[in-house]
N, C-alpha and C. Protein backbone atom coordinates (compact mmCIF):
# COMPACT_ATOMS: atom_id res chain seq x y z
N UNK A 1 0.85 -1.18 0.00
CA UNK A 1 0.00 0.00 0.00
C UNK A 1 0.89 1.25 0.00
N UNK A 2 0.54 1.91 -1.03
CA UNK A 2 1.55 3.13 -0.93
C UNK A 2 0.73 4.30 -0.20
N UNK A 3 1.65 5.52 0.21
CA UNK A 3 0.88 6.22 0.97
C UNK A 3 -0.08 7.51 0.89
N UNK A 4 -0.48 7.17 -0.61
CA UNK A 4 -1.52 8.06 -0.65
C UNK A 4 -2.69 7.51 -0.86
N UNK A 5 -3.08 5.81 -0.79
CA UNK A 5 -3.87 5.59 -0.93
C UNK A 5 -5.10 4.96 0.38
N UNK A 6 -4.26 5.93 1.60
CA UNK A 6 -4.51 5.57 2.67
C UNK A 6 -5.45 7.45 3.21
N UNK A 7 -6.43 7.75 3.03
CA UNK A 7 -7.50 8.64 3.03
C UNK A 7 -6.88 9.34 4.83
N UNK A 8 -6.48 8.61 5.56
CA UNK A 8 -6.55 9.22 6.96
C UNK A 8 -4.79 9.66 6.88
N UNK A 9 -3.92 8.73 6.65
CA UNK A 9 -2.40 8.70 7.04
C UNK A 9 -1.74 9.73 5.65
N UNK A 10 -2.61 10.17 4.57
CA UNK A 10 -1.80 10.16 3.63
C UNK A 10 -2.05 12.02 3.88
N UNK A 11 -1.05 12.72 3.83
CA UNK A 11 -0.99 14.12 4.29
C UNK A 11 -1.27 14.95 3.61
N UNK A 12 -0.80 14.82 1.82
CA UNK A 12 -1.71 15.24 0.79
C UNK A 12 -3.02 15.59 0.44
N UNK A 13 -3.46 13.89 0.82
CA UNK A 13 -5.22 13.75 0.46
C UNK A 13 -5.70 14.07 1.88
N UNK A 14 -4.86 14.36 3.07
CA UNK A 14 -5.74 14.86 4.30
C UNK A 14 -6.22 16.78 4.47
N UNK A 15 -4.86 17.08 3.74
CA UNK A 15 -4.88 18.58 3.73
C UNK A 15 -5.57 19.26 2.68
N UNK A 16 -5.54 18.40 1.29
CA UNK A 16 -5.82 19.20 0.17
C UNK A 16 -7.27 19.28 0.32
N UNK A 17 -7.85 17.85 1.21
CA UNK A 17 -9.32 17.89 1.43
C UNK A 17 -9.81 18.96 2.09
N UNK A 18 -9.70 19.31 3.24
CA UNK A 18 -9.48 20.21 4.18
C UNK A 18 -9.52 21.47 3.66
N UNK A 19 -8.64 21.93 2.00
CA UNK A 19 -8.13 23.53 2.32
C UNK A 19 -9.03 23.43 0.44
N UNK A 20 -9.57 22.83 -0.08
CA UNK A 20 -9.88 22.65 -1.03
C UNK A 20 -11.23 23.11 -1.10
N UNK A 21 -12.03 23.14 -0.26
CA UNK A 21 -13.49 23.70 -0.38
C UNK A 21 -13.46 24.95 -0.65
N UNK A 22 -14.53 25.15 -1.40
CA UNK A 22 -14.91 27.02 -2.06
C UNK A 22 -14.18 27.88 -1.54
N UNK A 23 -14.21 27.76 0.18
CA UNK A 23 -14.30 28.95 0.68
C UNK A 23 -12.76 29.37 1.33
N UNK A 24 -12.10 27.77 1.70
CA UNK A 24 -10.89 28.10 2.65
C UNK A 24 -9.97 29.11 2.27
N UNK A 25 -9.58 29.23 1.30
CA UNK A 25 -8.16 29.83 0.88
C UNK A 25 -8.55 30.89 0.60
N UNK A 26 -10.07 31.66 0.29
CA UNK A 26 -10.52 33.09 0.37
C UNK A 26 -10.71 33.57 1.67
N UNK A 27 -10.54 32.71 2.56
CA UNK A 27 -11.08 33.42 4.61
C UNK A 27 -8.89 33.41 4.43
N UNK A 28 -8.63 32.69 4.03
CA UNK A 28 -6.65 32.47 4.79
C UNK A 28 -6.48 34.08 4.28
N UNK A 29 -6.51 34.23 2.45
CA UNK A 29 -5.96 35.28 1.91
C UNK A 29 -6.31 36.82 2.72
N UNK A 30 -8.04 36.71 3.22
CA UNK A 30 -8.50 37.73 3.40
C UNK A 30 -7.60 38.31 4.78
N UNK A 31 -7.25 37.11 5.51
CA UNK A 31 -6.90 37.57 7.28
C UNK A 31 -5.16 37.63 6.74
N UNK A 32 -5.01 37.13 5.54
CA UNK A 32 -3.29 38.05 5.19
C UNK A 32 -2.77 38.96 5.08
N UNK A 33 -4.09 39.49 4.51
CA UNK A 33 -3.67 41.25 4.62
C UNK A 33 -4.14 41.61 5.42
N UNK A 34 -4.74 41.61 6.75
CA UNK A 34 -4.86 42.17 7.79
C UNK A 34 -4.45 41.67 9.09
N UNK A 35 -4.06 42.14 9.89
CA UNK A 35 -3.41 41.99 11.09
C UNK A 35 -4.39 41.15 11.98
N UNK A 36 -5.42 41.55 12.29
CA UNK A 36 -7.40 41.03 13.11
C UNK A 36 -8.11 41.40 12.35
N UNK A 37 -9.11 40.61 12.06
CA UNK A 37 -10.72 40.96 11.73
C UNK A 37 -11.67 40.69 12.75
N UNK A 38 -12.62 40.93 12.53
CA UNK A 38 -14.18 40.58 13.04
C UNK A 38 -14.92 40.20 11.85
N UNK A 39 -15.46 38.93 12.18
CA UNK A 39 -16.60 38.77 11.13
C UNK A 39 -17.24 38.87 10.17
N UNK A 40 -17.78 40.10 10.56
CA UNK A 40 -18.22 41.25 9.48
C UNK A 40 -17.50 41.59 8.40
N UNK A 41 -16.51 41.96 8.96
CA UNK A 41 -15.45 42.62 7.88
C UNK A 41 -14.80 41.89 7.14
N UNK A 42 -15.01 39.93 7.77
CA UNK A 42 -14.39 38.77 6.82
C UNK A 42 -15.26 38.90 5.73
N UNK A 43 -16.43 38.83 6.35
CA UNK A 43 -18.13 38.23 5.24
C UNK A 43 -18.35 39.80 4.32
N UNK A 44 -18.00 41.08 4.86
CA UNK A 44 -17.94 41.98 3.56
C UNK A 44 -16.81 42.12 2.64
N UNK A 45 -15.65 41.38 2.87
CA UNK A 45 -14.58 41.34 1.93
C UNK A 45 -14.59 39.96 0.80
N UNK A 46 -15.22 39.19 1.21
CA UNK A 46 -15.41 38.25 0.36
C UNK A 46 -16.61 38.05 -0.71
N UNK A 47 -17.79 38.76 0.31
CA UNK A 47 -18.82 38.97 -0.74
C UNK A 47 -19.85 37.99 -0.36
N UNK A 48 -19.79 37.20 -1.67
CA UNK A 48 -20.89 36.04 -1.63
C UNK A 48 -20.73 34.91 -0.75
N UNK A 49 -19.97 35.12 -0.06
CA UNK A 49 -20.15 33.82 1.28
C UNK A 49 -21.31 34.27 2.01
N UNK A 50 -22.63 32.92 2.71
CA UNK A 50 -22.97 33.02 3.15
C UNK A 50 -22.59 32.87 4.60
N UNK A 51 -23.26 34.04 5.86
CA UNK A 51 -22.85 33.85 7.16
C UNK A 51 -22.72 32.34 7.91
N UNK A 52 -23.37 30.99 7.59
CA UNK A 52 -23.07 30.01 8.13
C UNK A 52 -21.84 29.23 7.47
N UNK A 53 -21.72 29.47 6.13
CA UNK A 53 -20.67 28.96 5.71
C UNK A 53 -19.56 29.93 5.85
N UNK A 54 -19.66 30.81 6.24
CA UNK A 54 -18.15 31.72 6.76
C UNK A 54 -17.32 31.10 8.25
N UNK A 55 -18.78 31.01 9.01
CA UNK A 55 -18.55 30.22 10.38
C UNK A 55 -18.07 28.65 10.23
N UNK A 56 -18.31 28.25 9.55
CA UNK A 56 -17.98 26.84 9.14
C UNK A 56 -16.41 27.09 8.88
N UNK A 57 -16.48 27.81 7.98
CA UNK A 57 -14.74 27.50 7.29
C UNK A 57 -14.06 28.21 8.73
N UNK A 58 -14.24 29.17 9.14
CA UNK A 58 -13.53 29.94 10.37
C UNK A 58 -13.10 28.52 11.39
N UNK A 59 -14.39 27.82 11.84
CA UNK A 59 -14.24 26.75 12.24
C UNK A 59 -13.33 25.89 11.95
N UNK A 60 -12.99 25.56 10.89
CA UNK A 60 -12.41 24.19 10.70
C UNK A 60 -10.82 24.74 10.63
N UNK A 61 -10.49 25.77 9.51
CA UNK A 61 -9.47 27.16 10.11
C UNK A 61 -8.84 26.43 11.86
N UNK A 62 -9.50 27.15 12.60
CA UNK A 62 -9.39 27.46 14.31
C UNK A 62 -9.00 25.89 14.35
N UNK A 63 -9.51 24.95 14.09
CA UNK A 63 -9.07 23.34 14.60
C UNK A 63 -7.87 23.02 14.07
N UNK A 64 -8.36 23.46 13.20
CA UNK A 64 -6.51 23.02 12.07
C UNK A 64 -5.69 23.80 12.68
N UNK A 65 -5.85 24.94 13.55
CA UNK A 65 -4.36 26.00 13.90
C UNK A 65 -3.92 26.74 12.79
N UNK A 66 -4.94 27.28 12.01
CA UNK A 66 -4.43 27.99 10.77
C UNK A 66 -5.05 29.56 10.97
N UNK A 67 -6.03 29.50 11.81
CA UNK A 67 -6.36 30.71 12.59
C UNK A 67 -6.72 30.56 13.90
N UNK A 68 -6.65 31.83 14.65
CA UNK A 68 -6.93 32.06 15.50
C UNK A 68 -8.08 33.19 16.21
N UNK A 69 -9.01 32.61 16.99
CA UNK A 69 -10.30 33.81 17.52
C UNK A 69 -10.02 34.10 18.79
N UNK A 70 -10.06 35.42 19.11
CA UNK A 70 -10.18 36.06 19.78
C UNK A 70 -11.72 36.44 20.76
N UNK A 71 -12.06 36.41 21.91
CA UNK A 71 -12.98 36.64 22.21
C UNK A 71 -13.27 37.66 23.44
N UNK A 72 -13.72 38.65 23.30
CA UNK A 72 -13.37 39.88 24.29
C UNK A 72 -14.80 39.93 25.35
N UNK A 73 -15.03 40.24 26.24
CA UNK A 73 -15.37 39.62 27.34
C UNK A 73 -16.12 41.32 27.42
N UNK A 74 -17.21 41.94 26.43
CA UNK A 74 -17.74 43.06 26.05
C UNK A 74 -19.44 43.01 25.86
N UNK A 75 -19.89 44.33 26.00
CA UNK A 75 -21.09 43.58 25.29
C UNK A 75 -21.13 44.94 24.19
N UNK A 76 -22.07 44.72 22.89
CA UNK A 76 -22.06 43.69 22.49
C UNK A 76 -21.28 42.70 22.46
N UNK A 77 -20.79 41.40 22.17
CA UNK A 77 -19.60 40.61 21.97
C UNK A 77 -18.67 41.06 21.11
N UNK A 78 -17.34 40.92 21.16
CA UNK A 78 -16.08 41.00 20.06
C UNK A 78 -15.34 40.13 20.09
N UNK A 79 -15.25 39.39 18.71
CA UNK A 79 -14.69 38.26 18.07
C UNK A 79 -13.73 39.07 17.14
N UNK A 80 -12.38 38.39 17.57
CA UNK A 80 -11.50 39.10 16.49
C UNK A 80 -10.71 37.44 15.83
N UNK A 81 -10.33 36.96 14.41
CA UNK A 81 -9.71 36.82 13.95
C UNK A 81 -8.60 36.67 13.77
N UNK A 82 -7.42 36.05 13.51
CA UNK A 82 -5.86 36.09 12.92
C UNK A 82 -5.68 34.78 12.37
N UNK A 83 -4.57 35.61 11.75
CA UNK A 83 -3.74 33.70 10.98
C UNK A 83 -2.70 33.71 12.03
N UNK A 84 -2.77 32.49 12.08
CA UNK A 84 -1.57 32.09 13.28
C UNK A 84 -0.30 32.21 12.72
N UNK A 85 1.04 32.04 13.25
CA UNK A 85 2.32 31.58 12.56
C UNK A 85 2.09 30.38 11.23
N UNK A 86 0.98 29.36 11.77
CA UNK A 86 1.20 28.23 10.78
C UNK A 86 0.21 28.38 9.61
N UNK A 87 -0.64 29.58 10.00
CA UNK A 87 -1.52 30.04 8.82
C UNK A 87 -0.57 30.98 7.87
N UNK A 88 0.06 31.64 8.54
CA UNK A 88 1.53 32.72 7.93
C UNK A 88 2.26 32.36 7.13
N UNK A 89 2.54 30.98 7.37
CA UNK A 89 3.67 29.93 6.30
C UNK A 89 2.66 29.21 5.12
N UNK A 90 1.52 29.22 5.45
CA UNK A 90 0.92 28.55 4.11
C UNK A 90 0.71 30.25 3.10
N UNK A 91 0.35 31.35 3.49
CA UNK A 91 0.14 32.42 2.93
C UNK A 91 1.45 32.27 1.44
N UNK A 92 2.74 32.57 1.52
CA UNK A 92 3.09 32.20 0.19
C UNK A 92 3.35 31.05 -0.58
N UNK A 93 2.80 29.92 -0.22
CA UNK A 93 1.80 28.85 -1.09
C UNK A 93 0.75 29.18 -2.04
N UNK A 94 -0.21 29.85 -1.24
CA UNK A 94 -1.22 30.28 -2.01
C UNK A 94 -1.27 32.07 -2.82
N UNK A 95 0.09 32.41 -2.37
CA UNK A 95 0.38 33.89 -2.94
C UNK A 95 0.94 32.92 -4.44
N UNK A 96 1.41 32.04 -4.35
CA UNK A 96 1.53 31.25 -5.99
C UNK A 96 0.85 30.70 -6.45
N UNK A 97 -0.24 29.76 -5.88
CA UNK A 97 -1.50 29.54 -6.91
C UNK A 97 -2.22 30.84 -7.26
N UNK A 98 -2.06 31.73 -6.58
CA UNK A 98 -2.87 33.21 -6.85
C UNK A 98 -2.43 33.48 -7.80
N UNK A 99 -1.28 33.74 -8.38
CA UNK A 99 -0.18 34.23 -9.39
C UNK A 99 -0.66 33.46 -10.22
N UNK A 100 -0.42 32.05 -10.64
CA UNK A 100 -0.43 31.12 -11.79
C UNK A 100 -1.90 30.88 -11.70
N UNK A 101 -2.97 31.30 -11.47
CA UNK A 101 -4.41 31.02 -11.57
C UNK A 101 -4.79 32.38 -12.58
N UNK A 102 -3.97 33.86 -12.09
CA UNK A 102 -4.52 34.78 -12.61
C UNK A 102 -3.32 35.22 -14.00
N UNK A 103 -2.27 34.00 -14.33
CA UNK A 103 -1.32 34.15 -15.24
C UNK A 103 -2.28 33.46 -16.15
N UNK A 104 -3.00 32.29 -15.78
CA UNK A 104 -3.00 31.19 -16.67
C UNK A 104 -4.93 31.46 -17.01
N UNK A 105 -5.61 31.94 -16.64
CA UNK A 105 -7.45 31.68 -16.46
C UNK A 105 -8.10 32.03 -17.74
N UNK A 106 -7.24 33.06 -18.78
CA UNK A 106 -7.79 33.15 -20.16
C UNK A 106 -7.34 31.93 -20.65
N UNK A 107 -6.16 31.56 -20.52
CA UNK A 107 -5.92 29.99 -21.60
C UNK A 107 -6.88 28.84 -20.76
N UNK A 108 -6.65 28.87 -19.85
CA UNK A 108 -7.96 28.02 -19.25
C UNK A 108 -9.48 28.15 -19.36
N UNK A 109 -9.93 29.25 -19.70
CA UNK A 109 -11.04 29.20 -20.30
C UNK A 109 -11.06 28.87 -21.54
N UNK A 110 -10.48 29.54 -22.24
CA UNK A 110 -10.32 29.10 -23.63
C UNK A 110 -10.26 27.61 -24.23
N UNK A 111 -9.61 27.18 -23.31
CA UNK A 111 -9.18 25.54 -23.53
C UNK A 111 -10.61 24.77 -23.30
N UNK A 112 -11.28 25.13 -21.96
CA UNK A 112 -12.86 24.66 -21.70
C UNK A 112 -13.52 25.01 -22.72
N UNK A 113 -13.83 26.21 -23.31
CA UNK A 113 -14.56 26.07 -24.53
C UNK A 113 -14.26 25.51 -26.03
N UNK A 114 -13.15 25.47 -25.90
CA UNK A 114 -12.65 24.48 -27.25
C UNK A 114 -13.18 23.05 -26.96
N UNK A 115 -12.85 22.52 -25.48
CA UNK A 115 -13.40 21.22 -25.18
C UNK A 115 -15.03 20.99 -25.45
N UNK A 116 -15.55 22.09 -25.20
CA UNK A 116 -17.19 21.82 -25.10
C UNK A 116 -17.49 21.79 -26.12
N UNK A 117 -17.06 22.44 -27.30
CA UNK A 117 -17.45 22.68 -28.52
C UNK A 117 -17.58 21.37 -29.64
């Protein structure tokens, strides 16, 4: 058995699952350029995320140690945001799929419609 065909042990198919949904790598990028957020200011920089699926990805984020929440002891409540150190080190990972997604997305479209055609 080699080791990617093992769904739990294999680190590839554990992470890529994980950081691969719609939303992850638009909540990492957004808290890169800023020092803290709140909420709000995640879910108006991204746009079309809905509020439960913002909380979701924040969630799974916070378990993984790729961010960190803050919770201030106020009323109303204040929830602040960060990327941790280990959210910090994936940031230029995805500062290069950013690059080669927005080098490459006209020949990639192009190529999809040649295929469909």
């Amino acid at each position: 058995m080699n080791k990617f065909s093992d769904t739990q042990s294999c680190p590839v198919r554990n992470i890529l699952d994980r950081l691969s949904d719609k939303w992850t790598i638009l909540v990492i990028l957004v808290l890169g350029n800023h020092p803290k957020m709140r909420f709000n200011e995640i879910h108006k920089q991204i746009g079309d995320i809905s509020e439960k699926m913002l909380t979701v990805s924040l969630r799974k984020l916070e378990a993984d140690g790729l961010i960190s929440r803050e919770i201030y002891p106020v009323i109303p409540p204040k929830v602040e945001y960060q990327l941790t150190e280990l959210g910090k080190e994936f940031l230029p990972l995805i500062a290069t799929i950013t690059k080669w997604a927005d080098l490459h997305m006209q020949e990639i479209l192009q190529n999809r419609q040649q295929y469909n055609a």
